[in-house]
PDB file of N, CA and C in Angstrom:
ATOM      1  N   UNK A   1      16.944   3.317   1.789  1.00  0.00           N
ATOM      2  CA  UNK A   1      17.019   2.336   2.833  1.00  0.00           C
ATOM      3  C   UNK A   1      16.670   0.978   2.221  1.00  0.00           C
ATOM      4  N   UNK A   2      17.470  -0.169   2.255  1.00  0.00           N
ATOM      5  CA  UNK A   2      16.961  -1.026   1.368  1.00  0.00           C
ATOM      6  C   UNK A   2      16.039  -2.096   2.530  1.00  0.00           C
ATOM      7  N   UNK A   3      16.099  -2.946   1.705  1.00  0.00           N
ATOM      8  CA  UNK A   3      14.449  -4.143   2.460  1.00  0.00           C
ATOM      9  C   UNK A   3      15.236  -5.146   2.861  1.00  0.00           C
ATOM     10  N   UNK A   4      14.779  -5.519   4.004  1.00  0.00           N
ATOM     11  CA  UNK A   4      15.862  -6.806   4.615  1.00  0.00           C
ATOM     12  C   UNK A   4      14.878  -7.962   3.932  1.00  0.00           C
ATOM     13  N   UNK A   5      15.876  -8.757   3.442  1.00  0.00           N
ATOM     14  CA  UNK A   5      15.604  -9.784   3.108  1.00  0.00           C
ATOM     15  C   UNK A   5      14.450 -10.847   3.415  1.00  0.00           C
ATOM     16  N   UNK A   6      13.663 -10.784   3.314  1.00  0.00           N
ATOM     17  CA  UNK A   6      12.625 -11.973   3.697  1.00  0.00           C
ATOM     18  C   UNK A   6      11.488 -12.362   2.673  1.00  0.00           C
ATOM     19  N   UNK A   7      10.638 -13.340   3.282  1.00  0.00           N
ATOM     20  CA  UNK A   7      10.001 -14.353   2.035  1.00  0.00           C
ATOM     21  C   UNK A   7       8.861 -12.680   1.364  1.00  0.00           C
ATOM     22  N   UNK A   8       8.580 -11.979   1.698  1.00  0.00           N
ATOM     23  CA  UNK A   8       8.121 -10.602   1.490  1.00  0.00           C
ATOM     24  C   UNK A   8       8.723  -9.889   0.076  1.00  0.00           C
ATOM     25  N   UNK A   9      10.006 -10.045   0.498  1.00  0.00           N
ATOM     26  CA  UNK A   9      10.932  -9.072  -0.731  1.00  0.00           C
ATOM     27  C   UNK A   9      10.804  -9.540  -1.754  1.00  0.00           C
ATOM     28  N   UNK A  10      10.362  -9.032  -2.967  1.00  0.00           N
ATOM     29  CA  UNK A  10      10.552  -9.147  -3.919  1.00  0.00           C
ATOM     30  C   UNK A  10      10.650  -8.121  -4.572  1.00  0.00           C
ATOM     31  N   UNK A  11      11.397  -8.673  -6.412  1.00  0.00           N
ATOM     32  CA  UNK A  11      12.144  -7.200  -7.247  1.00  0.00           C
ATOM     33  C   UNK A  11      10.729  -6.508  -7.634  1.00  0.00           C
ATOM     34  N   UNK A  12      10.745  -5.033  -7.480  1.00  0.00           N
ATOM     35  CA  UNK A  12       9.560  -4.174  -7.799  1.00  0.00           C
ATOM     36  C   UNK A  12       9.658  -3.857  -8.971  1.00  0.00           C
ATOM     37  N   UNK A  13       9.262  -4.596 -10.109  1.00  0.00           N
ATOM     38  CA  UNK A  13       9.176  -3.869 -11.415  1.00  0.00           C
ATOM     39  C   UNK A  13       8.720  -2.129 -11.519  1.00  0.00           C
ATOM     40  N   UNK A  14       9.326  -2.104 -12.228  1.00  0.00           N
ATOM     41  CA  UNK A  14       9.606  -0.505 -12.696  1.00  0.00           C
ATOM     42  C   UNK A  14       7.942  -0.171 -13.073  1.00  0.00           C
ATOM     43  N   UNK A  15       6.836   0.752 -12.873  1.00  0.00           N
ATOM     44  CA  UNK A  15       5.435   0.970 -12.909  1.00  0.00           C
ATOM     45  C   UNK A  15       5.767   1.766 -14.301  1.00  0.00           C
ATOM     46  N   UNK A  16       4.578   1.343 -15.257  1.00  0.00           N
ATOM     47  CA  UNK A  16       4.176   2.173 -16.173  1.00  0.00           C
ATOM     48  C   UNK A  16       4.186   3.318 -16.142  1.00  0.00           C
ATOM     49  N   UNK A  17       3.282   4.342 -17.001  1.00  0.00           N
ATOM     50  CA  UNK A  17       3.114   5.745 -16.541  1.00  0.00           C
ATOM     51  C   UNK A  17       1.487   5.415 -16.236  1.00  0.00           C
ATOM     52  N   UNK A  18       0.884   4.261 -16.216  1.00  0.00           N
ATOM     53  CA  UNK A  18      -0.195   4.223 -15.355  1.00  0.00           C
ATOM     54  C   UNK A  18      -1.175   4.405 -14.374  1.00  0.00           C
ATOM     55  N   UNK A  19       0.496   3.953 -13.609  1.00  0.00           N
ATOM     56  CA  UNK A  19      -0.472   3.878 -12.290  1.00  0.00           C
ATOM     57  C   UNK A  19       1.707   3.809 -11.446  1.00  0.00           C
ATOM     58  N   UNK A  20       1.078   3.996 -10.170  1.00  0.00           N
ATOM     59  CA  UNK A  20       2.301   4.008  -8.826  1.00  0.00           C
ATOM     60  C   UNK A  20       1.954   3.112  -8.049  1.00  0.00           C
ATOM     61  N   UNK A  21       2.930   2.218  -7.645  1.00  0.00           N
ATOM     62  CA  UNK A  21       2.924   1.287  -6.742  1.00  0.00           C
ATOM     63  C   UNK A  21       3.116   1.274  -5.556  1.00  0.00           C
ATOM     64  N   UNK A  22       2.434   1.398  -4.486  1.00  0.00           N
ATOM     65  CA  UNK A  22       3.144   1.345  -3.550  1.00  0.00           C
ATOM     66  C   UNK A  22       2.945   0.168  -2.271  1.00  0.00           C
ATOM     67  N   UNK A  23       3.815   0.011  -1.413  1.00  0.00           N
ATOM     68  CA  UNK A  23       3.747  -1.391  -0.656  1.00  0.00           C
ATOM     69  C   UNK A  23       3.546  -0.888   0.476  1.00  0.00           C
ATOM     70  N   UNK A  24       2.582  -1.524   1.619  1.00  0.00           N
ATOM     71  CA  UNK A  24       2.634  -1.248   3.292  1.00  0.00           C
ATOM     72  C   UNK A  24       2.723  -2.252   3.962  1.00  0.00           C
ATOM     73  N   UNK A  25       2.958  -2.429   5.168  1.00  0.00           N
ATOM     74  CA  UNK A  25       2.348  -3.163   5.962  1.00  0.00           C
ATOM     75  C   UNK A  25       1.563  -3.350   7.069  1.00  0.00           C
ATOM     76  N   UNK A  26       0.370  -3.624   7.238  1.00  0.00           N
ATOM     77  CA  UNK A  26      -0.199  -3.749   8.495  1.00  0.00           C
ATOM     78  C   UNK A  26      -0.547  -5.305   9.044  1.00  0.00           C
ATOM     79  N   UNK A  27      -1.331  -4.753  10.498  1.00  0.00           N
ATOM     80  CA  UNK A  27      -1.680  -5.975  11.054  1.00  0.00           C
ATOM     81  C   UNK A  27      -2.628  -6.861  10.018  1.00  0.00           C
ATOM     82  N   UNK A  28      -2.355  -7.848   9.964  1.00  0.00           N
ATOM     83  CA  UNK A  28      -3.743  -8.977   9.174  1.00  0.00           C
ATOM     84  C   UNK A  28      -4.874  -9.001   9.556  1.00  0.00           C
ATOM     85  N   UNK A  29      -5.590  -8.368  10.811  1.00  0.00           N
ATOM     86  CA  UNK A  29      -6.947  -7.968  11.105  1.00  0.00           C
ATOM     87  C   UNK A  29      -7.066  -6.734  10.374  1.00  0.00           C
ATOM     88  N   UNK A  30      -6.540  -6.055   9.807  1.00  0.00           N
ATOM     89  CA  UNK A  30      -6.524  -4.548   9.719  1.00  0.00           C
ATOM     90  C   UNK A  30      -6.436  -4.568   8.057  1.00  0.00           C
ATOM     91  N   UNK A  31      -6.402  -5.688   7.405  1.00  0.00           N
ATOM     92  CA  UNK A  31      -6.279  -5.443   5.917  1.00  0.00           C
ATOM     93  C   UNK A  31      -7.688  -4.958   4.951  1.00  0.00           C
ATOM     94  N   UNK A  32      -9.002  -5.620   5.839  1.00  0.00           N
ATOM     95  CA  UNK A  32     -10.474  -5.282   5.378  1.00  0.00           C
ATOM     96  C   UNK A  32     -10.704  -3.899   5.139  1.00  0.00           C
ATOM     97  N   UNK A  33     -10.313  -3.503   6.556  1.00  0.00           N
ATOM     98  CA  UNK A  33     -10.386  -1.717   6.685  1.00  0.00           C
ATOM     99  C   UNK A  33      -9.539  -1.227   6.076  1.00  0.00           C
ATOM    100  N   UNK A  34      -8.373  -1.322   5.477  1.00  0.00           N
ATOM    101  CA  UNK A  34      -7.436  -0.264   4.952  1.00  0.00           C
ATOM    102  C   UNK A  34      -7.922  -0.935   3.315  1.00  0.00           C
ATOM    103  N   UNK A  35      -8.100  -1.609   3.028  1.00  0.00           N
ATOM    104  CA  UNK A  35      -9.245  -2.202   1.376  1.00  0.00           C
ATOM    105  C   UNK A  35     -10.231  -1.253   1.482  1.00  0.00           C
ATOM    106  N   UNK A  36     -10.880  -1.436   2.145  1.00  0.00           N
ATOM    107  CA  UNK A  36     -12.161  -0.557   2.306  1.00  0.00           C
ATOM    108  C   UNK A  36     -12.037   1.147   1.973  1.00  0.00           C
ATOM    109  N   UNK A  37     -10.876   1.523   2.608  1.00  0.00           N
ATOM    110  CA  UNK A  37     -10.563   2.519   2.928  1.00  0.00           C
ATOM    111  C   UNK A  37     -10.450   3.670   1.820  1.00  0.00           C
ATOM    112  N   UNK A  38      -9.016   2.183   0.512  1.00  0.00           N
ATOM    113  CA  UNK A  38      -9.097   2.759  -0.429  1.00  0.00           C
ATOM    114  C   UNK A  38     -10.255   2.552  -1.633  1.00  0.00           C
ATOM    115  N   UNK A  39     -11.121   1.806  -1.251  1.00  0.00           N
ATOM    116  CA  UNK A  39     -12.087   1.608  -2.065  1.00  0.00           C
ATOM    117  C   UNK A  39     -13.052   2.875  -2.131  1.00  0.00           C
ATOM    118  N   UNK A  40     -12.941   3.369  -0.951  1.00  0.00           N
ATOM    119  CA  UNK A  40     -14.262   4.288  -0.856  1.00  0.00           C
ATOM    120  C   UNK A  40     -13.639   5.418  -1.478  1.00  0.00           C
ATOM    121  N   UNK A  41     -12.225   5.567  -1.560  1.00  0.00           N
ATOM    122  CA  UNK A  41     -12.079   6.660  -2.454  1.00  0.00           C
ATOM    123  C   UNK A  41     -12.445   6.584  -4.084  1.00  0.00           C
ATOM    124  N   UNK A  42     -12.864   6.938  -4.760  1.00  0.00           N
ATOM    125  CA  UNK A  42     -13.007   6.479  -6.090  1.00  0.00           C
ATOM    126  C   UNK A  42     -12.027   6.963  -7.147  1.00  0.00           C
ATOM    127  N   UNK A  43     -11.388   6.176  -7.454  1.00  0.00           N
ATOM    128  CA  UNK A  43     -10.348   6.804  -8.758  1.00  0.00           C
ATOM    129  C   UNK A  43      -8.864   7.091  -7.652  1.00  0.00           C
ATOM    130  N   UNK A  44      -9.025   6.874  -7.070  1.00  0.00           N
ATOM    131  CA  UNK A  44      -7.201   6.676  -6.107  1.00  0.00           C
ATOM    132  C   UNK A  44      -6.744   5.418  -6.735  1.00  0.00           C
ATOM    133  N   UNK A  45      -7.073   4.436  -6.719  1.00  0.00           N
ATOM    134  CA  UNK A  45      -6.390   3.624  -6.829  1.00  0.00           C
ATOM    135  C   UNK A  45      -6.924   1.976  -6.566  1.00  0.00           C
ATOM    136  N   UNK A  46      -6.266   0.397  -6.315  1.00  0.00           N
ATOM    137  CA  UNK A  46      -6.695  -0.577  -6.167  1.00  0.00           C
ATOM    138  C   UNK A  46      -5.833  -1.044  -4.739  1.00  0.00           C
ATOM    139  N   UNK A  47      -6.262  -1.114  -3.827  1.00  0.00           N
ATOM    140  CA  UNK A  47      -5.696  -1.985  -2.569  1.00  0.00           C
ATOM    141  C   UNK A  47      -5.716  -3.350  -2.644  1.00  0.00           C
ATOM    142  N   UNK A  48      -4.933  -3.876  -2.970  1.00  0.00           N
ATOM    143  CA  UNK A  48      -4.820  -5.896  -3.157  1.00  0.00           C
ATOM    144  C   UNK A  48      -3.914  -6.196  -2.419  1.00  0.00           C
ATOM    145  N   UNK A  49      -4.214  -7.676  -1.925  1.00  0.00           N
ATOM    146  CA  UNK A  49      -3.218  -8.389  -0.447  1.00  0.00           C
ATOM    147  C   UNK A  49      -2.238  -8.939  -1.196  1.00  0.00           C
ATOM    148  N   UNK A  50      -0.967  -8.839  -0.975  1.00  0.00           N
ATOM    149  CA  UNK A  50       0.098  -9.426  -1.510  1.00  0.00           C
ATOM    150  C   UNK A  50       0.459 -10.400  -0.586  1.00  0.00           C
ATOM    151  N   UNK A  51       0.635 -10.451   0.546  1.00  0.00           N
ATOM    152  CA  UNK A  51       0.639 -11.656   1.762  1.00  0.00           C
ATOM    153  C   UNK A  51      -0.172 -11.247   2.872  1.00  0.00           C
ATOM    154  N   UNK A  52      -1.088 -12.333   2.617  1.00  0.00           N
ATOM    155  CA  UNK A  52      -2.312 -11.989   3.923  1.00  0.00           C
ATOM    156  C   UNK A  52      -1.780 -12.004   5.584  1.00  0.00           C
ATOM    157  N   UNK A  53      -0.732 -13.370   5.201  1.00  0.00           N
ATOM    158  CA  UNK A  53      -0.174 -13.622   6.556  1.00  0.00           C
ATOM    159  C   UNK A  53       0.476 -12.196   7.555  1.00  0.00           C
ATOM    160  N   UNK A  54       1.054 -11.649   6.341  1.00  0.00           N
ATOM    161  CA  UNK A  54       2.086 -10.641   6.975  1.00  0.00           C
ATOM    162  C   UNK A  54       1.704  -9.432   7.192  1.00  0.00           C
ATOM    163  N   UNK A  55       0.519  -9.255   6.037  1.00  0.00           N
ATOM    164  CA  UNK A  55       0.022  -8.054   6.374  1.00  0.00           C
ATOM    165  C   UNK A  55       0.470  -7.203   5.313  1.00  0.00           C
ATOM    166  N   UNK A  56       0.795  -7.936   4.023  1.00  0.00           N
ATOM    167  CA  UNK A  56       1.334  -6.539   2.832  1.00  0.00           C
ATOM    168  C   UNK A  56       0.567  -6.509   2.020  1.00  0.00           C
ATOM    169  N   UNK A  57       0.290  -5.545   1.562  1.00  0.00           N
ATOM    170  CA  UNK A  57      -1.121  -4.984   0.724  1.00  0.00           C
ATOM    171  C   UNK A  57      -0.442  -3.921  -0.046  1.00  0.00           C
ATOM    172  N   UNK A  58      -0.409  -3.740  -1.750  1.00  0.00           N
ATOM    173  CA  UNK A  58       0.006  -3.659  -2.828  1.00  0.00           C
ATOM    174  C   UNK A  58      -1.061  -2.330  -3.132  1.00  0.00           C
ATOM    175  N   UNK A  59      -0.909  -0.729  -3.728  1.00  0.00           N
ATOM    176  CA  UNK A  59      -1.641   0.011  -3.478  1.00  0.00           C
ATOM    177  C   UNK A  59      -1.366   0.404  -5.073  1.00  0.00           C
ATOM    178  N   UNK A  60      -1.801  -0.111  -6.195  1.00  0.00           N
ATOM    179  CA  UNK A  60      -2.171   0.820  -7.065  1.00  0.00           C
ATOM    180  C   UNK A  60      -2.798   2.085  -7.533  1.00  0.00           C
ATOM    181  N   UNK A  61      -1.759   2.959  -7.364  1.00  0.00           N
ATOM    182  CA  UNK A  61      -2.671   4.201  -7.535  1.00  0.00           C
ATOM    183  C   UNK A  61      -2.323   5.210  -8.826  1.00  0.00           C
ATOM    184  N   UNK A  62      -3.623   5.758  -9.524  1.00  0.00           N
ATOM    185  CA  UNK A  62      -3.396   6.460 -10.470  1.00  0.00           C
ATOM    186  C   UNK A  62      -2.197   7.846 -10.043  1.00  0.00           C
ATOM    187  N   UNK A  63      -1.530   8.326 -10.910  1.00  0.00           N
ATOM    188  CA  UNK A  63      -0.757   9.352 -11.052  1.00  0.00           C
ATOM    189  C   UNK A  63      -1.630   9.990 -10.794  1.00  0.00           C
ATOM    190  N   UNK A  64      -2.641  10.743 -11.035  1.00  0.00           N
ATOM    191  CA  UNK A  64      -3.002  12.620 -10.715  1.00  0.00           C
ATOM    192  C   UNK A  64      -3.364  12.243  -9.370  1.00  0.00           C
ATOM    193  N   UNK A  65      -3.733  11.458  -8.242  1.00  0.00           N
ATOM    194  CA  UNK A  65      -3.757  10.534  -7.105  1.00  0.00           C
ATOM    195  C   UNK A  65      -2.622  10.326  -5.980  1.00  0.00           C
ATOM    196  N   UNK A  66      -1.298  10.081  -6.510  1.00  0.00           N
ATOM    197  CA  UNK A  66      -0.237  10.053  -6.011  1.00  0.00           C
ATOM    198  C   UNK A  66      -0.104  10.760  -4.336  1.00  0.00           C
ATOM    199  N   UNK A  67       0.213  12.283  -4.560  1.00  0.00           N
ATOM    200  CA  UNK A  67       0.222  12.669  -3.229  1.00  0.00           C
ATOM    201  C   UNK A  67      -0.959  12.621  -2.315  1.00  0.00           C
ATOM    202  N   UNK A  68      -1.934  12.794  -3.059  1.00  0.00           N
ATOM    203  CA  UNK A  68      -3.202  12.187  -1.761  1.00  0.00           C
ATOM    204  C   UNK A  68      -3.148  11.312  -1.363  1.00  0.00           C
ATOM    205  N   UNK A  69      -3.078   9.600  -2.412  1.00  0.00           N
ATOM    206  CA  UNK A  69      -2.787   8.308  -1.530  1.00  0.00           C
ATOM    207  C   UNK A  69      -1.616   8.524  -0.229  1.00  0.00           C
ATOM    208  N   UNK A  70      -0.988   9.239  -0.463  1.00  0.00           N
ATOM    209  CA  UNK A  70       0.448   9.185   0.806  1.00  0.00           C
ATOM    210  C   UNK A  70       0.558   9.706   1.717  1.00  0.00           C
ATOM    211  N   UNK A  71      -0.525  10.961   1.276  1.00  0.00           N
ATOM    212  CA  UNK A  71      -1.633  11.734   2.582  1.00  0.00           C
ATOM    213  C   UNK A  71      -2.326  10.721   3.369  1.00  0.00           C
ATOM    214  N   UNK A  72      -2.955  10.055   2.465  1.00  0.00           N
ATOM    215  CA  UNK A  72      -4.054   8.810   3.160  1.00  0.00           C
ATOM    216  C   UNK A  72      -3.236   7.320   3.861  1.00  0.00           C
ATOM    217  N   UNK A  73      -2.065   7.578   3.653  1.00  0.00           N
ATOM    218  CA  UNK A  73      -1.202   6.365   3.934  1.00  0.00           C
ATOM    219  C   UNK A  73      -0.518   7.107   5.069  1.00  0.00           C
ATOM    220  N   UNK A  74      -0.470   8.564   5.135  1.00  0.00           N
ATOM    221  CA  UNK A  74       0.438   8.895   6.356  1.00  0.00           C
ATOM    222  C   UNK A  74      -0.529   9.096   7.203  1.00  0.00           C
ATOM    223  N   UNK A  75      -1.720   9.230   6.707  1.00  0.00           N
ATOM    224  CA  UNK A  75      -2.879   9.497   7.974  1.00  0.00           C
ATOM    225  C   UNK A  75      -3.270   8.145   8.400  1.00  0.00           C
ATOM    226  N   UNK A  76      -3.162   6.980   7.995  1.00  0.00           N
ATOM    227  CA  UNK A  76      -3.505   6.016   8.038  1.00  0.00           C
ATOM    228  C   UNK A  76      -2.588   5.373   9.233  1.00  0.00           C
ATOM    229  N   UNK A  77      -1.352   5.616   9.018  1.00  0.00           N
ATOM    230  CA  UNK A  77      -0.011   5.259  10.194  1.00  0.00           C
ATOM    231  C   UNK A  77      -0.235   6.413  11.627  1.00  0.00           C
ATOM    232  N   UNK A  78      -0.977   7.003  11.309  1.00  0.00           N
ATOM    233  CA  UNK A  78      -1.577   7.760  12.766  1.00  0.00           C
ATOM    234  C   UNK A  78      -2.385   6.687  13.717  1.00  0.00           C
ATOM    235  N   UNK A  79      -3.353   5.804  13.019  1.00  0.00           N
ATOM    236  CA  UNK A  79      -4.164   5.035  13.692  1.00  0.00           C
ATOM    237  C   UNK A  79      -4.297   3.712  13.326  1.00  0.00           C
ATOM    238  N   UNK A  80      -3.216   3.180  12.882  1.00  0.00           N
ATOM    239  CA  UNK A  80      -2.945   1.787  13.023  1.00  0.00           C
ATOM    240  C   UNK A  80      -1.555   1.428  12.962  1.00  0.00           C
ATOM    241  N   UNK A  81      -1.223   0.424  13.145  1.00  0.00           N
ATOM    242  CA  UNK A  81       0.235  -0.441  12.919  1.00  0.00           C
ATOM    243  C   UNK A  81       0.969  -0.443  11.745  1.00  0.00           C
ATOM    244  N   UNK A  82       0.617   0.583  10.455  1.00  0.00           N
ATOM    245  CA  UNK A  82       1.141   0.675   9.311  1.00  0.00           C
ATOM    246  C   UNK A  82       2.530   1.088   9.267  1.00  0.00           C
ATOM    247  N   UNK A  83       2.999   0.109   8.465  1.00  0.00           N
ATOM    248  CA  UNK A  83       4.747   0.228   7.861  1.00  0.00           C
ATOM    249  C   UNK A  83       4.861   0.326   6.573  1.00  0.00           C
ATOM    250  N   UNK A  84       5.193   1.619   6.288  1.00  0.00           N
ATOM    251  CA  UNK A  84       5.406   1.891   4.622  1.00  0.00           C
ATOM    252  C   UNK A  84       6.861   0.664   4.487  1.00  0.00           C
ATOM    253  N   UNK A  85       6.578   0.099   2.837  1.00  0.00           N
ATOM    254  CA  UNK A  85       7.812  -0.607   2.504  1.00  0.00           C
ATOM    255  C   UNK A  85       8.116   0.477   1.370  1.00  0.00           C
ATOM    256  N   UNK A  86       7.037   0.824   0.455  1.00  0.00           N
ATOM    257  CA  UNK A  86       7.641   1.287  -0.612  1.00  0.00           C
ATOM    258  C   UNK A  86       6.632   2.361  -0.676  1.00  0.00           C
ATOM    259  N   UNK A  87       6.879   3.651  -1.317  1.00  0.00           N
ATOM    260  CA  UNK A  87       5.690   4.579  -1.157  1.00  0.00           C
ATOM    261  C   UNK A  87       5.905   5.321  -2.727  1.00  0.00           C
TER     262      UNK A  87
END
């Protein structure tokens, strides 16, 4: 499904064997708590704001990590306004 065009889109460089990228979006009150969220996990990964305005937040997460972050990202769209862009 591709990404409609807006000041948001940009090209997703291809991820190392590092780490997985993935993109969401939520409400802009809601970015502290979903930071928090992944912070308290230890070794998942880094939650950083890519546009505060909009609500996209950039989810670095280690490989052995992967399907749990998406566990924690689909449990996460249970109880807030979250829109996966890229997973």
């Amino acid at each position: 499904m591709p990404i409609e065009q807006t000041k948001i889109s940009f090209p997703l460089p291809v991820a190392g064997t590092d780490c997985h990228r993935m993109l969401i979006k939520i409400r802009p009150q809601e970015i502290a708590y979903i930071v928090t969220i992944f912070e308290a996990y230890d070794m998942f990964g880094i939650a950083r704001t890519v546009d505060q305005t909009e609500g996209i937040l950039e989810i670095l997460v280690s490989p052995d990590f992967v399907e749990e972050a998406k566990e924690l990202i689909y449990a996460l769209q249970k109880e807030t306004e979250l829109t996966v862009i890229r997973i």
